[in-house]
Protein backbone atom coordinates (compact mmCIF):
# COMPACT_ATOMS: atom_id res chain seq x y z
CA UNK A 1 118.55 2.69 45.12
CA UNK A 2 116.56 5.70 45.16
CA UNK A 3 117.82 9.17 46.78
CA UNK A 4 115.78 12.32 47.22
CA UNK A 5 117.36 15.41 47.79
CA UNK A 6 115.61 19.03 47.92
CA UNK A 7 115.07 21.62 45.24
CA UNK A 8 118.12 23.67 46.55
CA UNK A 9 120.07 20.16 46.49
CA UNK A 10 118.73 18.96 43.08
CA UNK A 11 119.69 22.53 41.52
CA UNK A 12 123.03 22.69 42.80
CA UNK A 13 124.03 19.12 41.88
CA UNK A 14 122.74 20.44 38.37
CA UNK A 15 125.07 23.14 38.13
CA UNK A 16 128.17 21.65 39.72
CA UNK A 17 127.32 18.81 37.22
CA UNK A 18 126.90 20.88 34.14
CA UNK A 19 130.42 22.68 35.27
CA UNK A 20 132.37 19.55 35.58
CA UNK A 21 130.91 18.83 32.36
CA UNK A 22 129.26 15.51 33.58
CA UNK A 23 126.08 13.82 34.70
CA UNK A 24 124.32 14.33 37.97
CA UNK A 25 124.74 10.22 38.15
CA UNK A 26 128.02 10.28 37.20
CA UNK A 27 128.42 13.16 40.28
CA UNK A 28 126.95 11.37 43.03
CA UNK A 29 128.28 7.89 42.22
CA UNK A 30 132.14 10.13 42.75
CA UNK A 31 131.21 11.98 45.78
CA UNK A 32 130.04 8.33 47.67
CA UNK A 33 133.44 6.70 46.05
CA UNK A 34 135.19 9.87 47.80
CA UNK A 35 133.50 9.36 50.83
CA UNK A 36 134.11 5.75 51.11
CA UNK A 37 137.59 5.94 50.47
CA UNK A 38 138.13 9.19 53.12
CA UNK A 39 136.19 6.74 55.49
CA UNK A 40 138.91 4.15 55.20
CA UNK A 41 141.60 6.64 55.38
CA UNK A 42 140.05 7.19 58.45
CA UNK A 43 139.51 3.82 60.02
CA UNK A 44 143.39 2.72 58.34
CA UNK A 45 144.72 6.01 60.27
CA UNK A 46 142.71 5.76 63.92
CA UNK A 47 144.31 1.74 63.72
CA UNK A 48 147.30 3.05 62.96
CA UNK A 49 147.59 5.70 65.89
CA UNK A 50 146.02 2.75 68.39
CA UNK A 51 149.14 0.40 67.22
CA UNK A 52 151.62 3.20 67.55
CA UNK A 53 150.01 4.31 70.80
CA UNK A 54 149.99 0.92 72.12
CA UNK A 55 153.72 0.37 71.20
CA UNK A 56 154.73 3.35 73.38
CA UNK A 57 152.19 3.35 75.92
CA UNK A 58 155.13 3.48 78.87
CA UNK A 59 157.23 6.49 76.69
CA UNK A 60 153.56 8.36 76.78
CA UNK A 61 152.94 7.90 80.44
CA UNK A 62 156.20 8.56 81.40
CA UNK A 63 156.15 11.98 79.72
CA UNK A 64 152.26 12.45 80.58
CA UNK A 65 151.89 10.96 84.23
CA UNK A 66 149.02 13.60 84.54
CA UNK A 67 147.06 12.38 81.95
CA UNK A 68 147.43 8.69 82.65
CA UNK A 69 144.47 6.97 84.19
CA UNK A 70 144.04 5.60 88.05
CA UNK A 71 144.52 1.86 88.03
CA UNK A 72 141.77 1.72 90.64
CA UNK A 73 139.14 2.96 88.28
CA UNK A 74 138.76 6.27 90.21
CA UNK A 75 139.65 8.44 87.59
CA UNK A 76 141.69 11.35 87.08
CA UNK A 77 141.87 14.17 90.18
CA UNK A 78 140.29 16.97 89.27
């Protein structure tokens, strides 16, 4: 796999690389392993929040009957 990045990117990764007292590989390989594990935070949070929100669905409308949505598919009032 081949990544280009600009000058400015290619000089900072240098320095943060040289301060962290490792290589510019070594660097990038952390930062995607960082990002894939925030993604799946992520994704493992939102599912949580969808089975919570589904498990209370009639406590949430009940205390939000504003914000619950027209079972005729007309929307909210404005």
């Amino acid at each position: 796999m081949n990544v280009e990045f600009s000058d400015r990117e290619l000089e900072d990764l240098r320095q943060i690389a040289k301060e962290r007292g490792t290589s510019m590989k070594a660097l990038v390989r952390e930062a995607a392993a960082a990002d894939i594990a925030r993604h799946r935070a992520l994704q493992e949070g939102a599912e949580a929040f969808r089975r919570f929100f589904q498990g209370h669905a009639e406590e949430f409308a009940a205390a939000f009957p504003d914000d619950e949505r027209s079972t005729a598919g007309e929307g909210r009032a404005a």
